[in-house]
N, C-alpha and C. Protein backbone atom coordinates (compact mmCIF):
# COMPACT_ATOMS: atom_id res chain seq x y z
N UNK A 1 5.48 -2.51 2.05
CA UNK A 1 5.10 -3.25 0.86
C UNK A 1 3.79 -3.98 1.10
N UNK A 2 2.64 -4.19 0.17
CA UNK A 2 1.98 -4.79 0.29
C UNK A 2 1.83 -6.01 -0.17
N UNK A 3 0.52 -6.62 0.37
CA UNK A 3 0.48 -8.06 -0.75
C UNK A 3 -0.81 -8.08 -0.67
N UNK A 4 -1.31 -8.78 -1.88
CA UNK A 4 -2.63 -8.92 -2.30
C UNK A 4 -3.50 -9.49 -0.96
N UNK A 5 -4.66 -9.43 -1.18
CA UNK A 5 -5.35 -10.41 -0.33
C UNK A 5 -5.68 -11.94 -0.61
N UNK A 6 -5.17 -12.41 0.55
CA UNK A 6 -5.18 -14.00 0.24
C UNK A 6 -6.72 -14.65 -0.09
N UNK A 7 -7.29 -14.14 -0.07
CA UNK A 7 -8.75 -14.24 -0.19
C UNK A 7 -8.90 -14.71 -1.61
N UNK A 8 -8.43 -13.42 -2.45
CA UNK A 8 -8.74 -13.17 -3.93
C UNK A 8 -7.51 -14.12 -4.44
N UNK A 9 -6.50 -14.57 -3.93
CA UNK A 9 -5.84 -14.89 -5.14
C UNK A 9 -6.05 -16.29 -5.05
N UNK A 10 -6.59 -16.90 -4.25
CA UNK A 10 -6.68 -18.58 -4.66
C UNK A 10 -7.88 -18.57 -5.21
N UNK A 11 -8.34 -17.25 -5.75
CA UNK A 11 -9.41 -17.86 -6.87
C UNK A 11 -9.11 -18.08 -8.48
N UNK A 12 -9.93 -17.68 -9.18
CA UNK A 12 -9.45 -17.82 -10.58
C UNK A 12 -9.20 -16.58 -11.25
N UNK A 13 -8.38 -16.61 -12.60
CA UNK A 13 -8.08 -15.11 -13.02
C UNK A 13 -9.56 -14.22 -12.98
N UNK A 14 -9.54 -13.38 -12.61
CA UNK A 14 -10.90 -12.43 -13.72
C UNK A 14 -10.76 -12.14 -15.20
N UNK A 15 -11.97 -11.97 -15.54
CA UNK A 15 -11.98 -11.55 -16.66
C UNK A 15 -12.14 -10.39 -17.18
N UNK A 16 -11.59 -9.74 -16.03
CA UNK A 16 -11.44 -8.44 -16.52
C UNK A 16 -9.87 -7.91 -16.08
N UNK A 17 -8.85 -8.55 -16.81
CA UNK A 17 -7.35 -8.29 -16.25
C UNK A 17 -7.05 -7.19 -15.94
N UNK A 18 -6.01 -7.28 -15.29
CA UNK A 18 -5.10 -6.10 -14.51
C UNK A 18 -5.51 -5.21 -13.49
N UNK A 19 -5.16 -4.03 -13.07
CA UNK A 19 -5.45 -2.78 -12.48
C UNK A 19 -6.47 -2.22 -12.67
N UNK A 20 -7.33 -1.87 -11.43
CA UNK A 20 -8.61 -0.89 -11.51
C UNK A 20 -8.26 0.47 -10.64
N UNK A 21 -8.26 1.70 -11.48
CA UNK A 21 -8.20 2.61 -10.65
C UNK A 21 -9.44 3.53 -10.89
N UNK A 22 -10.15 4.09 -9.74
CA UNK A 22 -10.98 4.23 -9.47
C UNK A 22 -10.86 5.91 -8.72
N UNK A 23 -11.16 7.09 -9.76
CA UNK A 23 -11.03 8.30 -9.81
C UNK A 23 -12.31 8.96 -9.73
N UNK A 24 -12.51 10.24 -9.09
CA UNK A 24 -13.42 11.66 -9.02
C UNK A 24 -13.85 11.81 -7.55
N UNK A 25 -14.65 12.77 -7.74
CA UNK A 25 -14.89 13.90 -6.79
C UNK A 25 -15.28 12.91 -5.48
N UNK A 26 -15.01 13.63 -4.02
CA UNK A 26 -15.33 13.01 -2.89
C UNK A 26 -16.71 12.75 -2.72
N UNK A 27 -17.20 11.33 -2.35
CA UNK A 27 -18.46 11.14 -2.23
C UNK A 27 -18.94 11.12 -3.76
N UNK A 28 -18.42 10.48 -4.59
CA UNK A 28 -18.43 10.47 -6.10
C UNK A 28 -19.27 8.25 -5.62
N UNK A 29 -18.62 7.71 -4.72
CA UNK A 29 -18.90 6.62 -4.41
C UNK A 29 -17.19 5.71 -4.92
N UNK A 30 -16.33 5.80 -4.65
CA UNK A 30 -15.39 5.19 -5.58
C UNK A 30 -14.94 3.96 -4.37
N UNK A 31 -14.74 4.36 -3.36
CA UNK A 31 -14.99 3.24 -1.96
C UNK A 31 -15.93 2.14 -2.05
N UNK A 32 -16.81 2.81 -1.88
CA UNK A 32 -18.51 1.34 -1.81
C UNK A 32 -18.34 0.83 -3.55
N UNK A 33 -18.36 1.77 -4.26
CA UNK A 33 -17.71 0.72 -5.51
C UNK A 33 -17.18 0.23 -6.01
N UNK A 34 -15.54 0.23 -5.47
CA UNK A 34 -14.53 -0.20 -5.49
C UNK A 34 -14.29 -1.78 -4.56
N UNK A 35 -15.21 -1.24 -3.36
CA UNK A 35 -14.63 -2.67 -2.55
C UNK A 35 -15.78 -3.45 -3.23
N UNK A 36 -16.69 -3.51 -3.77
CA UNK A 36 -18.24 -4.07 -4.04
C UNK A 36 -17.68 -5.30 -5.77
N UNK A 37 -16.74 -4.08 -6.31
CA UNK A 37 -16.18 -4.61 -7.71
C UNK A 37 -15.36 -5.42 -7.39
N UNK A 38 -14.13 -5.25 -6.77
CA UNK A 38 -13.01 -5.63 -6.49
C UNK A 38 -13.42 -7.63 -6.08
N UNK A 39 -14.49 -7.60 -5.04
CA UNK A 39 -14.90 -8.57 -4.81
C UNK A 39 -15.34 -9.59 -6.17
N UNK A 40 -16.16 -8.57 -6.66
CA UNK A 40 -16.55 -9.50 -7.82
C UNK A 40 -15.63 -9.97 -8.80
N UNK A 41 -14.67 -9.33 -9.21
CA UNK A 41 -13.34 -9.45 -10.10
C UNK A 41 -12.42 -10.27 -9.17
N UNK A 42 -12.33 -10.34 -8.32
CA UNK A 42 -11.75 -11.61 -7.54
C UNK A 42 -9.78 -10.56 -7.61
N UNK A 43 -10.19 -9.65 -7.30
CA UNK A 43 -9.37 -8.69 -7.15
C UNK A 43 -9.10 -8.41 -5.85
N UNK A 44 -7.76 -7.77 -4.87
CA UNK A 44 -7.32 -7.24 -3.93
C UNK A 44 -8.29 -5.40 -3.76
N UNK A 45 -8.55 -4.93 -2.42
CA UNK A 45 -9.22 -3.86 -2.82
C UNK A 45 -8.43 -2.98 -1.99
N UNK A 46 -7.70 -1.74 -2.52
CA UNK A 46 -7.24 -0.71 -1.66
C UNK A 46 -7.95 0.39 -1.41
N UNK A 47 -8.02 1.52 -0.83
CA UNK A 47 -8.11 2.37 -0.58
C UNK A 47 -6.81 3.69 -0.12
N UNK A 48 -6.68 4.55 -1.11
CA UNK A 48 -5.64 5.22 -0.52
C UNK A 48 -5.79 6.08 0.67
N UNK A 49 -6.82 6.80 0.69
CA UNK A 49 -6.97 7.49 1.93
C UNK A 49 -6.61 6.59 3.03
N UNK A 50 -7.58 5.48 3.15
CA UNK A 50 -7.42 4.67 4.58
C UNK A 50 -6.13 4.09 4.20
N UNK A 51 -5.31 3.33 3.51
CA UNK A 51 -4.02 3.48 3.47
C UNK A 51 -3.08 4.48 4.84
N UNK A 52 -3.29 6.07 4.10
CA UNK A 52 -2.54 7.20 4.39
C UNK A 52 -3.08 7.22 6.06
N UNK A 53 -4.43 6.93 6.36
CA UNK A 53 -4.38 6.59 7.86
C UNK A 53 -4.12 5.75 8.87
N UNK A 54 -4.10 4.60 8.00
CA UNK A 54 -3.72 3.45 8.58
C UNK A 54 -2.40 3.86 8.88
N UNK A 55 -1.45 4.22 7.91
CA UNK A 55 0.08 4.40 8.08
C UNK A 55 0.88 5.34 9.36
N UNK A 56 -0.26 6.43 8.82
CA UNK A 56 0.28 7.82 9.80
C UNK A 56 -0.67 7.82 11.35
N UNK A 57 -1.60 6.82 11.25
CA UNK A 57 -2.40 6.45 12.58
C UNK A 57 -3.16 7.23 13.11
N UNK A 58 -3.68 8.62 12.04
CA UNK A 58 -4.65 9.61 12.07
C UNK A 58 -5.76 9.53 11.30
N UNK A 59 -6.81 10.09 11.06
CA UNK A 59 -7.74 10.91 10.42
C UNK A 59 -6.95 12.39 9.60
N UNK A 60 -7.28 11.99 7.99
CA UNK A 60 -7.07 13.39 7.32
C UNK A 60 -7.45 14.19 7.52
N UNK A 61 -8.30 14.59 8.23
CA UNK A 61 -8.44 15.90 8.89
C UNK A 61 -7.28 16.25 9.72
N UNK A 62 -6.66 15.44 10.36
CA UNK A 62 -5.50 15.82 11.53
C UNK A 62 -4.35 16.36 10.60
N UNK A 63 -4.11 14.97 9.16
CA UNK A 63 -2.70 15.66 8.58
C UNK A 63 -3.24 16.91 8.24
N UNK A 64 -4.18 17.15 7.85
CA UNK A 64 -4.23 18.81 7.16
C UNK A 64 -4.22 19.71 7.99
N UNK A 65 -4.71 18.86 8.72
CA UNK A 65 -4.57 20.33 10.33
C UNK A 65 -2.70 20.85 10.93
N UNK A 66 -2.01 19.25 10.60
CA UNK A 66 -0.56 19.70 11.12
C UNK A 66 -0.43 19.83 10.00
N UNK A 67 -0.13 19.48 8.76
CA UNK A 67 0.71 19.64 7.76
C UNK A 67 0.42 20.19 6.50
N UNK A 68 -0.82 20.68 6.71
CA UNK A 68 -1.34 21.39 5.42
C UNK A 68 -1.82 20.33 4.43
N UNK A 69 -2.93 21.08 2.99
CA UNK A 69 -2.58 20.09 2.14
C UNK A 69 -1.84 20.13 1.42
N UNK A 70 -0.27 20.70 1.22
CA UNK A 70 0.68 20.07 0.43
C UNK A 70 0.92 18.93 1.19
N UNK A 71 1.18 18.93 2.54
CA UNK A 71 2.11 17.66 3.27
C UNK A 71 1.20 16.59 2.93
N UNK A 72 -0.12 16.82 2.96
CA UNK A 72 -1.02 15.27 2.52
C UNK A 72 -1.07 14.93 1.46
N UNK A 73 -0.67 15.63 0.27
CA UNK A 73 -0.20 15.52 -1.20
C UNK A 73 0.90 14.96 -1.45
N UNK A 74 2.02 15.24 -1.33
CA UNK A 74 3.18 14.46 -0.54
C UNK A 74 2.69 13.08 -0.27
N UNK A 75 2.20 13.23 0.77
CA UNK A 75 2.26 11.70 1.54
C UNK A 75 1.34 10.70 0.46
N UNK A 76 0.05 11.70 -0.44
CA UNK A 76 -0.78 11.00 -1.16
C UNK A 76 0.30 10.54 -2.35
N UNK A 77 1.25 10.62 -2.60
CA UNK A 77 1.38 10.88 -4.01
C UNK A 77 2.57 9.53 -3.71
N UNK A 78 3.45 9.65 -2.31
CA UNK A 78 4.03 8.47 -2.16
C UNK A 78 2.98 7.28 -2.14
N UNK A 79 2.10 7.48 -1.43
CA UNK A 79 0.93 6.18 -1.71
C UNK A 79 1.02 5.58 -2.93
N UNK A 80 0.37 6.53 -3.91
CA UNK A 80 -0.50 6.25 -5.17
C UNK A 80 0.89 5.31 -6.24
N UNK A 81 2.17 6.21 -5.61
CA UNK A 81 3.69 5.38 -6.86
C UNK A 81 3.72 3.66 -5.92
N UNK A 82 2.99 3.75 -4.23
CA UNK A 82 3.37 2.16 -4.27
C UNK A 82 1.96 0.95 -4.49
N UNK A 83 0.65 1.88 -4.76
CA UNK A 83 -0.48 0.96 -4.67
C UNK A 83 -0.44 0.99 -6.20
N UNK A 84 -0.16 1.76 -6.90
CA UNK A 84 -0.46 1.89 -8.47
C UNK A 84 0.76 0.68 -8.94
N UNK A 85 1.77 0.29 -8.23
CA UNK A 85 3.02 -0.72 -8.91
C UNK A 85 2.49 -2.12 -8.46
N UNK A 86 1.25 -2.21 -7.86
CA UNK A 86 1.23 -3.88 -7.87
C UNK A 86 0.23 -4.14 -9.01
N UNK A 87 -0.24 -5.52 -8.71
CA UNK A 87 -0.59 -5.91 -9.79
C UNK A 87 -1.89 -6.99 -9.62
N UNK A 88 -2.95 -6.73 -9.97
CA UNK A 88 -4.50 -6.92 -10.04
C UNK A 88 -5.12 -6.74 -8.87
N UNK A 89 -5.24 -5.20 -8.55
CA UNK A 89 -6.21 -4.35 -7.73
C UNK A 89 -6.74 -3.34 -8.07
N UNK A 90 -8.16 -3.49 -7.28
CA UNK A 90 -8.94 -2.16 -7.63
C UNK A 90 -8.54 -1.23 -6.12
N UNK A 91 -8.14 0.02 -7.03
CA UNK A 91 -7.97 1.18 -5.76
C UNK A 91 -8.92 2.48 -5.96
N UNK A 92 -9.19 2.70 -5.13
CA UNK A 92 -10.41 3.89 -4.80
C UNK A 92 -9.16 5.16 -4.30
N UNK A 93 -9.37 6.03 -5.22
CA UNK A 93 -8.30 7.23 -4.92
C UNK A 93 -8.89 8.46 -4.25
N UNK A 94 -7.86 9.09 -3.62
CA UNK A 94 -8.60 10.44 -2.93
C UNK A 94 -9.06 11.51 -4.14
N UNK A 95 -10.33 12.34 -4.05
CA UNK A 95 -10.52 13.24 -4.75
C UNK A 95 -9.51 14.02 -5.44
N UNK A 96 -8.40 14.23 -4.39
CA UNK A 96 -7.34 15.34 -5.04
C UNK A 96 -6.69 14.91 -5.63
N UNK A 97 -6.06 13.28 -6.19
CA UNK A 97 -5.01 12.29 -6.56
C UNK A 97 -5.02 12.90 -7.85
N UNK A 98 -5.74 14.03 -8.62
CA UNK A 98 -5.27 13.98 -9.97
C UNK A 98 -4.49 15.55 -10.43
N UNK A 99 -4.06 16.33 -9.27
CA UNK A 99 -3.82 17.37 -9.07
C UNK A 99 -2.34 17.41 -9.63
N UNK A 100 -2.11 16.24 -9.33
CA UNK A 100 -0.48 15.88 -9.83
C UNK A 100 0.22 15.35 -10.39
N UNK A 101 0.12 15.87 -11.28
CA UNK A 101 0.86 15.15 -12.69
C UNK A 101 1.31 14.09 -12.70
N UNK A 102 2.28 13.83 -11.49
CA UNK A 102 3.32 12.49 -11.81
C UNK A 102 1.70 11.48 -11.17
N UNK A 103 1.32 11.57 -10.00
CA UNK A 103 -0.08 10.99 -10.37
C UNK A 103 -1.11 10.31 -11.31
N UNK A 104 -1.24 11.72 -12.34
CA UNK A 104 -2.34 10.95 -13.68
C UNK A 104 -1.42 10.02 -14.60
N UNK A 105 0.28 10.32 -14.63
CA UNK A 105 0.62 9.32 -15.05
C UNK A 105 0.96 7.97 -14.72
N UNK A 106 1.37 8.14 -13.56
CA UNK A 106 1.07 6.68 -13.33
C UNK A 106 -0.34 5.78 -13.16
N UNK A 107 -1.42 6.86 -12.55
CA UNK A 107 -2.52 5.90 -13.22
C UNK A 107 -2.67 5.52 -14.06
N UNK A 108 -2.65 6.19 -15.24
CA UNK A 108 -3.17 6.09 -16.65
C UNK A 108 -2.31 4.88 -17.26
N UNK A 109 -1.05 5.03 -17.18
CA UNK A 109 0.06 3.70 -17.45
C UNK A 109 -0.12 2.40 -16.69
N UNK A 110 -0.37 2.63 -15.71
CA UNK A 110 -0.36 1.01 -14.44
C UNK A 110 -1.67 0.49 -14.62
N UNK A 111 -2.97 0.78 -15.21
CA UNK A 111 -4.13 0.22 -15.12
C UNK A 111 -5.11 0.64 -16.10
N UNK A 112 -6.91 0.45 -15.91
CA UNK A 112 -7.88 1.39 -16.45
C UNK A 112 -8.28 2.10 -15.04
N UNK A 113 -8.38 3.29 -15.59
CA UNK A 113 -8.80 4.38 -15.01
C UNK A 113 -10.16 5.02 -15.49
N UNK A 114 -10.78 4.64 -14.16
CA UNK A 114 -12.62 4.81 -14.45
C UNK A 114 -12.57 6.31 -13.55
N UNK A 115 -13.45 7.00 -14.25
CA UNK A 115 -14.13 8.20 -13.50
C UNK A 115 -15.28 8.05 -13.15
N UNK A 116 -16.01 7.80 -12.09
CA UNK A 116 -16.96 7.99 -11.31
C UNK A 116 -17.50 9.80 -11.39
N UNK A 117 -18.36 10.25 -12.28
CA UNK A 117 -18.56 11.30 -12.30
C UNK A 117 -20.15 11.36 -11.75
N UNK A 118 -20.12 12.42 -10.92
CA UNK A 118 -21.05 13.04 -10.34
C UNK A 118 -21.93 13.88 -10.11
N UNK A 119 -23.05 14.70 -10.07
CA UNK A 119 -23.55 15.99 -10.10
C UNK A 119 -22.99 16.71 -8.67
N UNK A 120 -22.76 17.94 -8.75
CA UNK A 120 -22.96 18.40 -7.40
C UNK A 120 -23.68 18.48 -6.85
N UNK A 121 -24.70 18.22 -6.85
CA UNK A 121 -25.98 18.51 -5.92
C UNK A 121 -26.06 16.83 -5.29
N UNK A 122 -25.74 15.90 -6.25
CA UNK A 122 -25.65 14.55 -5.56
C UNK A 122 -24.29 14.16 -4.68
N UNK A 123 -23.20 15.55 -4.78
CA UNK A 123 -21.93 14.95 -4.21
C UNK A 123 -22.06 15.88 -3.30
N UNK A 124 -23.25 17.11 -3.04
CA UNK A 124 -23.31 17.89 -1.80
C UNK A 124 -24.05 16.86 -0.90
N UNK A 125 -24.89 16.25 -1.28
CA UNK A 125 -25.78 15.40 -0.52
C UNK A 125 -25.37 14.25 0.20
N UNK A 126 -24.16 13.56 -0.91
CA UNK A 126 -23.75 12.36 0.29
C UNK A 126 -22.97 12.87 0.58
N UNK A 127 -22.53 14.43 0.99
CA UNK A 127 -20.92 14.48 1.93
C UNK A 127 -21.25 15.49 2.78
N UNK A 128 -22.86 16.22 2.83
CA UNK A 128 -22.99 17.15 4.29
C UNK A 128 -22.62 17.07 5.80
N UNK A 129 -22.85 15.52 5.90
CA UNK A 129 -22.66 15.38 7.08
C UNK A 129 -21.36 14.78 7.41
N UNK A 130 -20.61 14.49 6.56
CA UNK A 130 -19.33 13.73 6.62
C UNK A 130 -18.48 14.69 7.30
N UNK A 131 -18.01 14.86 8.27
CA UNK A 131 -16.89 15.00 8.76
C UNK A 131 -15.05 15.26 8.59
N UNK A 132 -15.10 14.22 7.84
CA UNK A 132 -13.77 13.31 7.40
C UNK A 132 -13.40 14.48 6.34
N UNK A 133 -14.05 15.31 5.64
CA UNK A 133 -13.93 15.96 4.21
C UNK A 133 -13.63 17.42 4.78
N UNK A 134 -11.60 17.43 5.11
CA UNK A 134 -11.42 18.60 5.31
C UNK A 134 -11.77 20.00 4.14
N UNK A 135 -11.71 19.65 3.31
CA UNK A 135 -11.83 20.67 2.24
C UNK A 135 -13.70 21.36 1.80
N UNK A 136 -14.17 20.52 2.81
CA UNK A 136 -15.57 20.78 2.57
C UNK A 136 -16.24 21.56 3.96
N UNK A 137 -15.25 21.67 4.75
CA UNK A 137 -15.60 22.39 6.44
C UNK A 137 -15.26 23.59 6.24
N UNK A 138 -16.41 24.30 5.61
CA UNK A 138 -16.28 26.03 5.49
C UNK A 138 -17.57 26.26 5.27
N UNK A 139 -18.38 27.50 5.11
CA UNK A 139 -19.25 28.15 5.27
C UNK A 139 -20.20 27.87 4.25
N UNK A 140 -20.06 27.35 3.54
CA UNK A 140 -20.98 27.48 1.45
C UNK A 140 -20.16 25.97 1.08
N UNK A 141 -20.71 24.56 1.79
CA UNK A 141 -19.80 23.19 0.73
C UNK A 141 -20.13 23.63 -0.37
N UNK A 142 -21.27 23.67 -0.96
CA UNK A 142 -22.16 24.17 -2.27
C UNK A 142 -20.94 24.66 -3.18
N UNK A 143 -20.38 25.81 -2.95
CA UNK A 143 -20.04 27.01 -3.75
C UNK A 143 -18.68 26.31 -3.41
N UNK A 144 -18.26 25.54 -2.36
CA UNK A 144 -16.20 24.76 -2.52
C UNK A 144 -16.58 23.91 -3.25
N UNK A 145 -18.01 22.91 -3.05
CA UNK A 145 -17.41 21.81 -4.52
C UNK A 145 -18.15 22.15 -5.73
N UNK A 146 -18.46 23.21 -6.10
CA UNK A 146 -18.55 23.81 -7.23
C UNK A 146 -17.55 24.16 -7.93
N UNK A 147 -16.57 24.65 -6.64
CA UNK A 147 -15.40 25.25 -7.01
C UNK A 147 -14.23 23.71 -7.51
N UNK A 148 -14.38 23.38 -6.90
CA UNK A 148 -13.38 21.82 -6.60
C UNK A 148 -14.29 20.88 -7.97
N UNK A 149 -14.80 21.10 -8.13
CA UNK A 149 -15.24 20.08 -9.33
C UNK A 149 -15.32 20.58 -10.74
N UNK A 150 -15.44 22.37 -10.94
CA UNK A 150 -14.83 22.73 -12.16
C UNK A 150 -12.99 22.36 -12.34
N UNK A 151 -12.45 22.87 -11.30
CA UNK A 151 -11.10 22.89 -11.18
C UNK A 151 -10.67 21.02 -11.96
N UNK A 152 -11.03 20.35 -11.08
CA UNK A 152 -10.63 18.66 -11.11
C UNK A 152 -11.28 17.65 -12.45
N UNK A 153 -12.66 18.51 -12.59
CA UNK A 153 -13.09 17.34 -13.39
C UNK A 153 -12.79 17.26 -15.19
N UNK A 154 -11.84 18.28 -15.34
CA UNK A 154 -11.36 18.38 -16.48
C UNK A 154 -9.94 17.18 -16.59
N UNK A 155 -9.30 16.78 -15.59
CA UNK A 155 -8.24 16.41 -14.60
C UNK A 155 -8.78 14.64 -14.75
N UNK A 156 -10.02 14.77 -14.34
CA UNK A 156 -10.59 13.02 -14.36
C UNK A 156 -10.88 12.49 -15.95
N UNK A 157 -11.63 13.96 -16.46
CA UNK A 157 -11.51 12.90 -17.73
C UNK A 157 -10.19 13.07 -18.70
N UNK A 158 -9.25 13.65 -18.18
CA UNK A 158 -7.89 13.52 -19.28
C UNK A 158 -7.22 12.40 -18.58
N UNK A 159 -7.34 11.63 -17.27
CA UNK A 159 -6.78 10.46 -16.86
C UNK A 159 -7.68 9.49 -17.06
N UNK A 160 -8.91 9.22 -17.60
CA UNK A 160 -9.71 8.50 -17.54
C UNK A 160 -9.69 7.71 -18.70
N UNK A 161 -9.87 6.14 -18.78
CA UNK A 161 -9.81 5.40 -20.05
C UNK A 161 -11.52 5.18 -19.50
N UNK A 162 -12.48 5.12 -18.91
CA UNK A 162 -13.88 5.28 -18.77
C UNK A 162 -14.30 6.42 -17.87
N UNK A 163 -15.25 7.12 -18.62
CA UNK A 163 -16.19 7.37 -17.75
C UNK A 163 -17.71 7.29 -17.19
N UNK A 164 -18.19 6.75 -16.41
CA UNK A 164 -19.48 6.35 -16.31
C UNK A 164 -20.42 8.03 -14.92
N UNK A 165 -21.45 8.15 -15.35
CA UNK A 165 -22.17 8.64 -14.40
C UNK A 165 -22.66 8.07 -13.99
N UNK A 166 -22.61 7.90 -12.48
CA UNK A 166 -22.92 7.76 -11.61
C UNK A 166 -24.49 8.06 -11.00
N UNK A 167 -25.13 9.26 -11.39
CA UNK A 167 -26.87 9.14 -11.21
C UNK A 167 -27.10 8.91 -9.55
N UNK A 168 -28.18 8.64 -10.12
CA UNK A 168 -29.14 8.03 -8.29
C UNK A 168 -29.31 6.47 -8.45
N UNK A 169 -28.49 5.90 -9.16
CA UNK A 169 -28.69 4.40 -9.20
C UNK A 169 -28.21 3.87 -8.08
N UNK A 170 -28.50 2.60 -7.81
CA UNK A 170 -27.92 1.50 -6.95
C UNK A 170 -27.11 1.44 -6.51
N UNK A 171 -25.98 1.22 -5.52
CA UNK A 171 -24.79 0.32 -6.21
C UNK A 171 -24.63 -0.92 -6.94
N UNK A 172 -25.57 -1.55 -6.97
CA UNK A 172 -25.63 -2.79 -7.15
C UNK A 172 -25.59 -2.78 -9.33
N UNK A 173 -26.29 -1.46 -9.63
CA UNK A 173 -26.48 -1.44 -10.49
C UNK A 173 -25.04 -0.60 -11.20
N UNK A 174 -24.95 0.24 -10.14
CA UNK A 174 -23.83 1.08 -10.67
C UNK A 174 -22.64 0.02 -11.42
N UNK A 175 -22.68 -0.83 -10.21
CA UNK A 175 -21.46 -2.20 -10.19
C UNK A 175 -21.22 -2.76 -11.48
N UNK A 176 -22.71 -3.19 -11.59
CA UNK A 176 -22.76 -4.09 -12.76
C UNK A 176 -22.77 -3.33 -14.20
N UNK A 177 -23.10 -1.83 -14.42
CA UNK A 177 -22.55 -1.63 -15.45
C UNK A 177 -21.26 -1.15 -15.92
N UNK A 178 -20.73 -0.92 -14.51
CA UNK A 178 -19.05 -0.64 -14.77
C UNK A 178 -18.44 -1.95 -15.55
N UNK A 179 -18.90 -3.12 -14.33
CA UNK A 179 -18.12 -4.71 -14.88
C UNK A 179 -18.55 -4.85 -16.48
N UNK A 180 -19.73 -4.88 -16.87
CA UNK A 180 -20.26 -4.62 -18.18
C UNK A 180 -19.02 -3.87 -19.25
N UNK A 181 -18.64 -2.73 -19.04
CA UNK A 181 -18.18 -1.56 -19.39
C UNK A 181 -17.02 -2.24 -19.80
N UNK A 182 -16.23 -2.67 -18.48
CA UNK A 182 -14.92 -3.13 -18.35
C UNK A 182 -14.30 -4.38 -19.03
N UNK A 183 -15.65 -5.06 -18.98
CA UNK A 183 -15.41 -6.16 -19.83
C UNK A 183 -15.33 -5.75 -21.18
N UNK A 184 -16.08 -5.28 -21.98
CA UNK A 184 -16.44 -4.78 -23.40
C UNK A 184 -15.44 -4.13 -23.32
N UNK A 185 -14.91 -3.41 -22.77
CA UNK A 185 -13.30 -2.15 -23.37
C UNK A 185 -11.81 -3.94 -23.15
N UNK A 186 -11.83 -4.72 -22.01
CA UNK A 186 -11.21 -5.59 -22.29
C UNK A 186 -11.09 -6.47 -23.44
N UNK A 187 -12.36 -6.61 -24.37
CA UNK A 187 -12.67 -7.34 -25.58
C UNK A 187 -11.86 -6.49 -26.62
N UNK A 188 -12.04 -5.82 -26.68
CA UNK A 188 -11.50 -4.13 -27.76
C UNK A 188 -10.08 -3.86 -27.54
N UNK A 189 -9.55 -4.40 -26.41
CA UNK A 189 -8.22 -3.54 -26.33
C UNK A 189 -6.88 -3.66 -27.02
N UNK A 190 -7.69 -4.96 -27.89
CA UNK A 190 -6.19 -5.13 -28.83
C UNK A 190 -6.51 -4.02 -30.08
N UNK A 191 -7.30 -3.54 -30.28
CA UNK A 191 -7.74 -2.14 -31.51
C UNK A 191 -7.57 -1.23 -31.05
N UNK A 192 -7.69 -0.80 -29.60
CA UNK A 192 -8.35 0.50 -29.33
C UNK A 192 -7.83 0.47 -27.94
N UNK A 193 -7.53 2.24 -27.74
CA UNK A 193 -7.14 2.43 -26.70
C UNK A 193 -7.97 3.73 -26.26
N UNK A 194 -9.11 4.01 -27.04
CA UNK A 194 -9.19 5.80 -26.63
C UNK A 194 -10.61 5.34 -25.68
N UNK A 195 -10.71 6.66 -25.07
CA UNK A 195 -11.30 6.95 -23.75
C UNK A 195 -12.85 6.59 -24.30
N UNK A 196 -13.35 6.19 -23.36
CA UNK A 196 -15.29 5.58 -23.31
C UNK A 196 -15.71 6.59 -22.14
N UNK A 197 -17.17 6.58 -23.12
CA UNK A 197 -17.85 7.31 -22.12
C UNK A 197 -19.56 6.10 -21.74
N UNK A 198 -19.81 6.32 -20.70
CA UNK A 198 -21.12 5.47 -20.46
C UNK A 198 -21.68 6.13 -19.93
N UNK A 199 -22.75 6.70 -20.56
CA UNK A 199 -23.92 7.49 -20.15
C UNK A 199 -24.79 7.39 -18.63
């Protein structure tokens, strides 16, 4: 079981209530923007991947190596039913978290669900040298997350109550127009519930 960070909660509410879940492609940035927001919203910040390593005391590369990726789907999907049931955190999800149904629903119900959408040519670039990205250690990354981002990104925006692109901006900037975003859909949400897009 977890508990928030004591950090964030002896501050004041945010103003941007509840759950942040934080969806798309690997190297989409949902980590560096997640812990960067989370701070500012005076929010707890998870991460499920590092979660799933912290727990099992490996690198995802290792579970996929013993257990395939169903077994890390599995193990992702027990994650996502216990980080998605608390209450005012931003979580940064693994690329694959939307593969599975019982997944997009509990995001979509427990919080807002932002898509961090990406080009491929900007999500080949920050993940060449990464290591950590079993699904990207084959001959052509190019032509797998070509493949992996037609497949998924139909997947992000049917779980998504925002989506913002992502670009060659900042983080700093990225940050601030999500919080922007988030705030303005918080103003609205007693009318409106349908999906935003931010250019």
């Amino acid at each position: 079981m977890f508990n928030a960070n004591p950090a964030f909660s002896e501050q004041a509410d945010s103003v941007v209530p509840g759950n942040i879940f934080l969806v798309g492609m690997m190297g989409a940035g949902k980590t560096s923007v997640g812990r960067v927001l989370a701070k500012r919203l005076n929010k707890a910040f998870y991460d499920s991947d590092h979660v799933i390593e912290e727990r099992t005391g490996v690198k995802i590369p290792v579970i996929f190596e013993i257990e395939g990726e169903p077994g890390f789907r599995q193990r992702e999907s027990a994650i996502i039913e216990e980080l998605t049931a608390l209450d005012d955190v931003v979580l940064a999800t693994g690329g694959g978290v939307v593969l599975a149904q019982a997944n997009r629903e509990r995001l979509r119900a427990r919080g807002t669900v932002v898509y961090l959408r990406a080009s491929v040519k900007d999500l080949l670039n920050r993940t060449r040298h990464d290591k950590n990205r079993p699904l990207l250690q084959t001959a052509d990354p190019r032509a797998r997350l070509n493949e992996l981002f037609d497949m998924r990104d139909p997947l992000y925006r049917e779980v998504a109550h925002v989506t913002i692109d992502t670009g060659s901006q900042s983080l700093t900037t990225l940050v601030n127009r999500l919080h922007h975003v988030l705030e303005a859909r918080g103003d609205r949400s007693a009318m409106t519930d349908q999906p935003q897009c931010e250019p």
